[in-house]
Protein backbone atom coordinates (compact mmCIF):
# COMPACT_ATOMS: atom_id res chain seq x y z
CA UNK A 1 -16.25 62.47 17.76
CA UNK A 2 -15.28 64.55 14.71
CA UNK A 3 -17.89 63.87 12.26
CA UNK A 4 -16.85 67.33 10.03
CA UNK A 5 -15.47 64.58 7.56
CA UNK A 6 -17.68 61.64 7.35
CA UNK A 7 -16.96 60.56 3.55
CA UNK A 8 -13.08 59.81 4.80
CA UNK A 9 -14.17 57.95 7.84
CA UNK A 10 -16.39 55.37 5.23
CA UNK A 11 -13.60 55.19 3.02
CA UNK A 12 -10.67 54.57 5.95
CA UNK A 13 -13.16 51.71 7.02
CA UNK A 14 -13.62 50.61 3.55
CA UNK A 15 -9.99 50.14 3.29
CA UNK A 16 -9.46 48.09 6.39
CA UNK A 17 -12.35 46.04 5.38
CA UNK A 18 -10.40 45.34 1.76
CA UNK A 19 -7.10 44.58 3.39
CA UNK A 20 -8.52 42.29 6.18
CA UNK A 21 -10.47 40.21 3.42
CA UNK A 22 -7.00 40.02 1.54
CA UNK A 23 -5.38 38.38 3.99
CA UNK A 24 -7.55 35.81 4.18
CA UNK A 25 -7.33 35.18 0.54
CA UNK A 26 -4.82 31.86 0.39
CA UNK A 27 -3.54 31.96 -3.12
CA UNK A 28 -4.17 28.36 -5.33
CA UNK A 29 -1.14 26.37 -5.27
CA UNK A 30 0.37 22.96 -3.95
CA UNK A 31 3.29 23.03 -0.88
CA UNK A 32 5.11 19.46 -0.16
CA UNK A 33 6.92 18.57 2.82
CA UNK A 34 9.53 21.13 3.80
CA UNK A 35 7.98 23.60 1.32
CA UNK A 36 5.06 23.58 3.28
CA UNK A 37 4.73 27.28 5.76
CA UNK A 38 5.98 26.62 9.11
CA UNK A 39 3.18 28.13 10.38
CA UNK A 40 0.80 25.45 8.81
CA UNK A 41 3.46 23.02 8.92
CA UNK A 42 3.29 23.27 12.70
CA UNK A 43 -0.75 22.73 12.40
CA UNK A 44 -0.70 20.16 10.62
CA UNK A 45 1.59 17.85 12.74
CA UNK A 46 -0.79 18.90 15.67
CA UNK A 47 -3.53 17.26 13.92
CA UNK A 48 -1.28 14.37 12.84
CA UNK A 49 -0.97 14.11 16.32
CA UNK A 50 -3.79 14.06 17.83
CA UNK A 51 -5.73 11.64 15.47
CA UNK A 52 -2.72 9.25 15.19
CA UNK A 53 -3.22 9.30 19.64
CA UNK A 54 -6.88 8.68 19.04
CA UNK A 55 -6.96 6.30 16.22
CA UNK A 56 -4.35 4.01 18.96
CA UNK A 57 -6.87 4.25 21.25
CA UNK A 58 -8.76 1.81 18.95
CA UNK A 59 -12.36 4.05 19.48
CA UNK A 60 -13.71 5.22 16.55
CA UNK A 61 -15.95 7.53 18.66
CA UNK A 62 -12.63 9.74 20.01
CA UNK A 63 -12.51 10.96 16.92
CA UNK A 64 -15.92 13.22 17.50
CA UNK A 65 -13.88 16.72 17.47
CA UNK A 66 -11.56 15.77 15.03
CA UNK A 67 -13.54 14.27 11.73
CA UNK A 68 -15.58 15.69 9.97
CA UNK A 69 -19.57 14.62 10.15
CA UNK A 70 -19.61 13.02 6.95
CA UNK A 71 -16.57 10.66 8.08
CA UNK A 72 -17.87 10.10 11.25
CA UNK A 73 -21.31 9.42 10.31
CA UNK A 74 -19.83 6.44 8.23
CA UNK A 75 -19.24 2.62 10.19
CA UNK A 76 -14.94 3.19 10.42
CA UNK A 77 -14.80 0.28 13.49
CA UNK A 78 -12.75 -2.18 11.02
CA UNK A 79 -10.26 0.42 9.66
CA UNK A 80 -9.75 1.84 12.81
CA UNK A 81 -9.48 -1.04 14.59
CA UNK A 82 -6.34 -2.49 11.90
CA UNK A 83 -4.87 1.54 12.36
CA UNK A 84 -4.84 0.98 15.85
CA UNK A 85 -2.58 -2.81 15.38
CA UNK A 86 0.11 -0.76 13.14
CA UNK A 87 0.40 1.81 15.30
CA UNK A 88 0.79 -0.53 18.42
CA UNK A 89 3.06 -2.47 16.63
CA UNK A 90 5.11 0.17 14.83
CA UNK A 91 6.10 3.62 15.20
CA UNK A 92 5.47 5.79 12.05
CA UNK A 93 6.77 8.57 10.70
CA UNK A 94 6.00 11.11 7.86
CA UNK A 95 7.13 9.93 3.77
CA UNK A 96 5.23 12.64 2.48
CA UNK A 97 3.26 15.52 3.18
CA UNK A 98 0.77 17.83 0.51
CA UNK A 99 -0.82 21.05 1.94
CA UNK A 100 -3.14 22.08 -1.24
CA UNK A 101 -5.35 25.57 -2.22
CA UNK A 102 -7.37 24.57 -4.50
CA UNK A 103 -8.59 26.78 -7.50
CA UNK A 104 -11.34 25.86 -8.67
CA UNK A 105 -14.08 23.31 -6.79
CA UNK A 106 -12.74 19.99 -8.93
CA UNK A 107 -10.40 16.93 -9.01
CA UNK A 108 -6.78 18.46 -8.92
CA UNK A 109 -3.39 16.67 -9.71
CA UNK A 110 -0.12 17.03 -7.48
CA UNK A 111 2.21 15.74 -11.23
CA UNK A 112 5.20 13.54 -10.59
CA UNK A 113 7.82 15.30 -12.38
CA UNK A 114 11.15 13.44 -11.47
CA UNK A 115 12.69 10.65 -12.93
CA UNK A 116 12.27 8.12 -9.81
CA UNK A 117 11.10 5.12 -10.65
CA UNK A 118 9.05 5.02 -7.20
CA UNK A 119 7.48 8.61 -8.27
CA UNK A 120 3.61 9.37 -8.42
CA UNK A 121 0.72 11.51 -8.77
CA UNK A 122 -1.71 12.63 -6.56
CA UNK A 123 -5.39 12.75 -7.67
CA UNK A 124 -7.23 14.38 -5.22
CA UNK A 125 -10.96 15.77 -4.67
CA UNK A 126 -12.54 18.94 -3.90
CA UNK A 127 -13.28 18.63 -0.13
CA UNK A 128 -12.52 22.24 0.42
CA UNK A 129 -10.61 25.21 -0.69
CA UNK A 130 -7.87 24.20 1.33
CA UNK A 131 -6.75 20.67 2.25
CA UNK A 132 -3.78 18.72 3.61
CA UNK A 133 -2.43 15.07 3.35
CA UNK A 134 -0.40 13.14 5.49
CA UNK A 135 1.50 9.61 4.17
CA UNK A 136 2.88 7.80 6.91
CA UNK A 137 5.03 4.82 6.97
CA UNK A 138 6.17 2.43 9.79
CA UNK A 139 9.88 2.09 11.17
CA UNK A 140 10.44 -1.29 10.18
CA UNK A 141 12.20 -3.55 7.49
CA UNK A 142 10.29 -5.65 5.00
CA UNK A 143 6.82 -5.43 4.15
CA UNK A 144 5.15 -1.57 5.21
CA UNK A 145 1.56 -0.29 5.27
CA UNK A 146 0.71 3.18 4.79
CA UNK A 147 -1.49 5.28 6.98
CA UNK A 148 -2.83 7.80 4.80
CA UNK A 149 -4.50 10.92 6.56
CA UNK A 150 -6.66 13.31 4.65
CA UNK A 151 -7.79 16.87 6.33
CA UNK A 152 -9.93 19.48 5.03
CA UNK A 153 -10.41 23.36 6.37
CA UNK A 154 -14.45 23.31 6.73
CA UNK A 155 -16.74 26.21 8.09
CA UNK A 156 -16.10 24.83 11.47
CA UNK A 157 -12.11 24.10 11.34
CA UNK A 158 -9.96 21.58 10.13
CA UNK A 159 -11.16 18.13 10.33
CA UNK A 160 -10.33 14.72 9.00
CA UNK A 161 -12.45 13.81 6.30
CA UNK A 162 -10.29 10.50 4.86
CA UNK A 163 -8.50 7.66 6.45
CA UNK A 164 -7.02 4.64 4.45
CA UNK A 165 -4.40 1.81 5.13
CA UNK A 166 -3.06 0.17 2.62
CA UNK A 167 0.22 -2.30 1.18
CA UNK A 168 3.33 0.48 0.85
CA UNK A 169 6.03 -2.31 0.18
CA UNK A 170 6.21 -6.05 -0.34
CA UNK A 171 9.46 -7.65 0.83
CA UNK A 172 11.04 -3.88 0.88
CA UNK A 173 10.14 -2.95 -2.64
CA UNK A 174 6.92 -0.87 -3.76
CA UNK A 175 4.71 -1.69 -6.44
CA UNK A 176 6.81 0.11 -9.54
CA UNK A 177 9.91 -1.64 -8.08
CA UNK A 178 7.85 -5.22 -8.63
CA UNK A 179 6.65 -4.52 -11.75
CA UNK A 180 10.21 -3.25 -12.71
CA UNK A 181 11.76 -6.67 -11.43
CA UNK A 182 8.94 -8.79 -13.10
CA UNK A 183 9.55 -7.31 -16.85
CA UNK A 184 13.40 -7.83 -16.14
CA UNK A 185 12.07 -11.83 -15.20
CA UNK A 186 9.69 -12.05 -18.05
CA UNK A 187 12.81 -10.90 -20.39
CA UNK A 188 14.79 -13.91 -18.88
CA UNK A 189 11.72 -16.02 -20.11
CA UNK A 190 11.66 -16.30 -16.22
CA UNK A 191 7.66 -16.44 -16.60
CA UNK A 192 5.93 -18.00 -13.45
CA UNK A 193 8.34 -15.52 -10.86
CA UNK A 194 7.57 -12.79 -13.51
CA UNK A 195 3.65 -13.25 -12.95
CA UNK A 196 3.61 -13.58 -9.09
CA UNK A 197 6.08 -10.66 -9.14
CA UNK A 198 3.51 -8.66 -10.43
CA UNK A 199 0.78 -10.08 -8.67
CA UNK A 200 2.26 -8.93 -5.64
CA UNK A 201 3.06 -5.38 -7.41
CA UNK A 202 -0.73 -5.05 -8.33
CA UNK A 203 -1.47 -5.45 -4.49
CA UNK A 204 0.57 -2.42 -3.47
CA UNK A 205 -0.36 -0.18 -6.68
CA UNK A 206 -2.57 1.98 -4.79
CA UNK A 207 -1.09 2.50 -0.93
CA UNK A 208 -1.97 5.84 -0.02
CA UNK A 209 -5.27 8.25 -0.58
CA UNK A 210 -5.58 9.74 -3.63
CA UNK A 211 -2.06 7.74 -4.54
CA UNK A 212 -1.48 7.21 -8.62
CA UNK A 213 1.50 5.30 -9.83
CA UNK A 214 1.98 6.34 -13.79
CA UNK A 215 2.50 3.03 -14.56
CA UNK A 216 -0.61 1.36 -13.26
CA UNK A 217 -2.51 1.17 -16.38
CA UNK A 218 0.63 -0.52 -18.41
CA UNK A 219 1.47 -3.22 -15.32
CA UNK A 220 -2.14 -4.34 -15.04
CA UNK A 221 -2.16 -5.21 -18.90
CA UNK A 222 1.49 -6.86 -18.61
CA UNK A 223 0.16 -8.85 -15.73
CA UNK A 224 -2.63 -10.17 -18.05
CA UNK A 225 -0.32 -10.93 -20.86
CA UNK A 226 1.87 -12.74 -18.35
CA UNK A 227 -1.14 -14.45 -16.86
CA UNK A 228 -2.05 -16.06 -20.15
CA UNK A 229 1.61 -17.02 -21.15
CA UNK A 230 1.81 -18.66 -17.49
CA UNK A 231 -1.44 -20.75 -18.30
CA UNK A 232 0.08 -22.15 -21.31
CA UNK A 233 4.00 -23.01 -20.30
CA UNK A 234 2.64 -24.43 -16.59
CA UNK A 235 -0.74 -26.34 -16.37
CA UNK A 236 -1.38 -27.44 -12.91
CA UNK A 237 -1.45 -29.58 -11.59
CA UNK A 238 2.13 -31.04 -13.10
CA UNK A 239 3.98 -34.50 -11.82
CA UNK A 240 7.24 -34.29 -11.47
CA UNK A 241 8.45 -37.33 -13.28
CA UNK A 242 12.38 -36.23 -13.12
CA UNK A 243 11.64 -37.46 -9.20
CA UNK A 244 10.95 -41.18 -8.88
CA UNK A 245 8.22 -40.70 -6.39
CA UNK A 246 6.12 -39.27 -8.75
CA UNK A 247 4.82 -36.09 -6.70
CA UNK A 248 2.22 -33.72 -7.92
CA UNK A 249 2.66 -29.64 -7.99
CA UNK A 250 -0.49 -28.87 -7.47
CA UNK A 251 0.08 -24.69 -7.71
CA UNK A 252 2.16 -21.79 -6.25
CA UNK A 253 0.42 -19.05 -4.17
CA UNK A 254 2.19 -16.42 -1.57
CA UNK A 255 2.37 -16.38 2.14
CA UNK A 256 2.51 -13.32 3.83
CA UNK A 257 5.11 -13.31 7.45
CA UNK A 258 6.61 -10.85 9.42
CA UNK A 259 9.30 -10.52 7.30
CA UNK A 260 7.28 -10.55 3.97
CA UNK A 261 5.32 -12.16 1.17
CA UNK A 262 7.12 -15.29 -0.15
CA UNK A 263 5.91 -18.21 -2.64
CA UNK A 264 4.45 -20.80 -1.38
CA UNK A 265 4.39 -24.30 -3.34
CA UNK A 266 1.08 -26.84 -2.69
CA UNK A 267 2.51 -30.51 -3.80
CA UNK A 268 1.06 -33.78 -3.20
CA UNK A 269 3.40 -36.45 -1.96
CA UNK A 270 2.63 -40.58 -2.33
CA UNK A 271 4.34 -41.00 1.25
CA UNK A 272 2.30 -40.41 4.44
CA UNK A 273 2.57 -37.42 5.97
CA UNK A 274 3.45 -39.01 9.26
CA UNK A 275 6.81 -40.48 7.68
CA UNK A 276 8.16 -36.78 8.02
CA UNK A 277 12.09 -38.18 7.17
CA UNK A 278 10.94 -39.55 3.81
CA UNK A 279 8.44 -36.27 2.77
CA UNK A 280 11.42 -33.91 3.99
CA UNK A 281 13.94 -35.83 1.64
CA UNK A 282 11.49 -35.59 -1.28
CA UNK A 283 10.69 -32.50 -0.23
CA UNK A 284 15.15 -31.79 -1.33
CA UNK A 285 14.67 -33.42 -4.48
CA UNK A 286 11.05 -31.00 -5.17
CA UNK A 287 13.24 -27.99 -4.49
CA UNK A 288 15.70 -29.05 -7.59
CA UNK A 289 13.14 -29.32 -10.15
CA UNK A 290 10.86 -26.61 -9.50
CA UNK A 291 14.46 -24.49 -9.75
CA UNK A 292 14.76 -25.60 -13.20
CA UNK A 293 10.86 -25.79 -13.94
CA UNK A 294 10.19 -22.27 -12.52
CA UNK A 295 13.32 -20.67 -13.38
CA UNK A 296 13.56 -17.08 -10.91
CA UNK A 297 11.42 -17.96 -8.09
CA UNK A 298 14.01 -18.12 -5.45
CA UNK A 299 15.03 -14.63 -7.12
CA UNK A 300 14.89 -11.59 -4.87
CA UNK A 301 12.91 -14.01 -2.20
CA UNK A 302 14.43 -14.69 1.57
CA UNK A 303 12.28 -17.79 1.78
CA UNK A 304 10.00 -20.97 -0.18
CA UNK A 305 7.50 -22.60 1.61
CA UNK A 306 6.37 -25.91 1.02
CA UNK A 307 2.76 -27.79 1.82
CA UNK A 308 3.23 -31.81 1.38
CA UNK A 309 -0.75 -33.28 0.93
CA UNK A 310 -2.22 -36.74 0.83
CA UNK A 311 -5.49 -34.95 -0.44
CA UNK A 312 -5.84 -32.44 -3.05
CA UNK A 313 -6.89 -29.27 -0.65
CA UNK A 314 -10.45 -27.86 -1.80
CA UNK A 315 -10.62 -24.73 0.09
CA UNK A 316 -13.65 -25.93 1.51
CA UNK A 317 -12.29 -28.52 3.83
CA UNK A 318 -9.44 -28.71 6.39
CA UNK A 319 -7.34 -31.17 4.34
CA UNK A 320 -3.86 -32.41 6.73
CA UNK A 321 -0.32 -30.85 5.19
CA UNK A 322 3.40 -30.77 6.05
CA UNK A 323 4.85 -27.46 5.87
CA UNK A 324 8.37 -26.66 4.75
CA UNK A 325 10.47 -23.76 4.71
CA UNK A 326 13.45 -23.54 2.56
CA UNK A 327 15.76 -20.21 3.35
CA UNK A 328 17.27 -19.31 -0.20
CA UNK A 329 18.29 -15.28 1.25
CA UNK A 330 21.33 -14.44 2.77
């Protein structure tokens, strides 16, 4: 060994020390979807994998190797459980994908910069100096949940640290799109389908981890507004006197099918439920008033639903109905 220059030898050493710690330096910054390094890219989807395999299983406990401790030391039975339906029932695929560095150890900001009305923020946590997150949607028409997978590079690899599942779309539109279509109705003076527009926006503000819309702040105070002008222009319950039978619209909720989220009308009706020819031709003459009284509730909607009652339902009690369906789509 030649020792005759020992100072060089430290500082040749030195040097490969410098470089190797270099490399492992990831600089701060924010990649999205194909911007993302194939390398990591590659990773990622590996882990995408694997969980999305695991959380079809339906057993929270397969997921020992690939959570973190803190995740799986929480009680995730339910939400795994509901992951596991979707992915039985659906296949999913990748909307979007964020693989973030992290600067300093606090909240960060992906900023929605373009013009799209369906465009958002993402207001994420320090979980580590690097992290990634996965948005996944189903292949399917009509209403979609999101499967939102969070993953985080610890001091023992990366693991999944956040799970959610949440509303995407409501009858194929997402929350901005709602709230876009209910101030459009509420400038018709189109009030009532203006307010359970945005009631259904409100339920799909928030579909993904760490998910901000820009306009969530300004559609929860229009739905308030809305809220109070619907209380005064439609006390319930309302008789229908424009229909000689006198019936009584007791309020309009949704109902939630396979093909989406629909209004759903609660009336009570003089004749006996049993005389199902003379409640179903009642039922036509309902379907013409509430079209004037509630002007835009057929809008943008494939289907009404009716419930016929005897007895004013109390949500306590099982109370007999008659259900409807008018089809008002193409």
């Amino acid at each position: 060994m030649n020792t005759k220059y020992p100072h060089l030898i430290s500082a040749n050493f030195l040097l490969v020390l410098l470089f190797a710690f270099q490399a492992c330096v990831v600089k701060p910054g924010t990649w999205k979807n194909e911007r993302i390094p194939a390398g990591k890219s590659e990773e990622f989807h590996k882990l995408n994998a694997a969980v999305l395999e695991k959380l079809k299983e339906n057993d929270p406990a397969k997921l020992k190797f690939l959570a973190s401790k803190e995740f799986m030391s929480d009680n995730h039975a339910k939400l795994v459980d509901l992951v596991s339906n979707q992915l039985t029932d659906f296949k999913y695929h990748i909307l979007d994908e964020y693989y973030v560095v992290h600067k300093l150890k606090d909240t960060d900001t992906v900023v929605a910069k373009s013009g799209d009305i369906k465009r958002y923020n993402v207001l994420y946590p320090y979980e580590a100096t690097e992290m990634y997150m996965a948005y996944l949607i189903p292949d399917k028409t009509g209403s979609k949940s999101m499967i939102s997978l969070v993953f985080a590079k610890l001091n023992y690899g990366w693991k999944l640290v956040k799970l959610s599942l949440s509303p995407y779309t409501i009858n194929e539109q997402t929350a901005p799109e709602l709230y876009m279509l209910a101030k459009k109705q509420y400038k018709e003076n189109k009030v009532q389908a203006a307010y359970s527009n945005m009631a259904l926006a409100l339920s799909c503000m928030e579909p993904g981890a760490y998910w901000e819309y820009p306009d969530k702040k300004d559609a929860k105070r229009f739905y308030a507004q809305v809220g109070l002008e619907v209380n005064k222009k439609l006390k319930f319950p309302i008789v229908l006197k424009q229909i000689k039978t006198g019936p009584m619209l007791l309020n309009i909720y949704t109902k939630s099918t396979n093909e989406g989220t629909f209004p759903l009308v609660y009336y009570m009706t003089h004749f006996d439920l049993k005389e199902k020819g003379e409640v179903e031709k009642e039922n036509l003459e309902i379907r013409k008033v509430i079209e004037k009284l509630i002007p835009g509730l057929k809008e943008s909607n494939n289907y009404i639903f009716y419930s016929a009652f005897n007895k004013q339902p109390t949500g306590y009690v099982t109370v007999d109905h008659y259900d409807m369906t008018e089809k008002v789509g193409n």
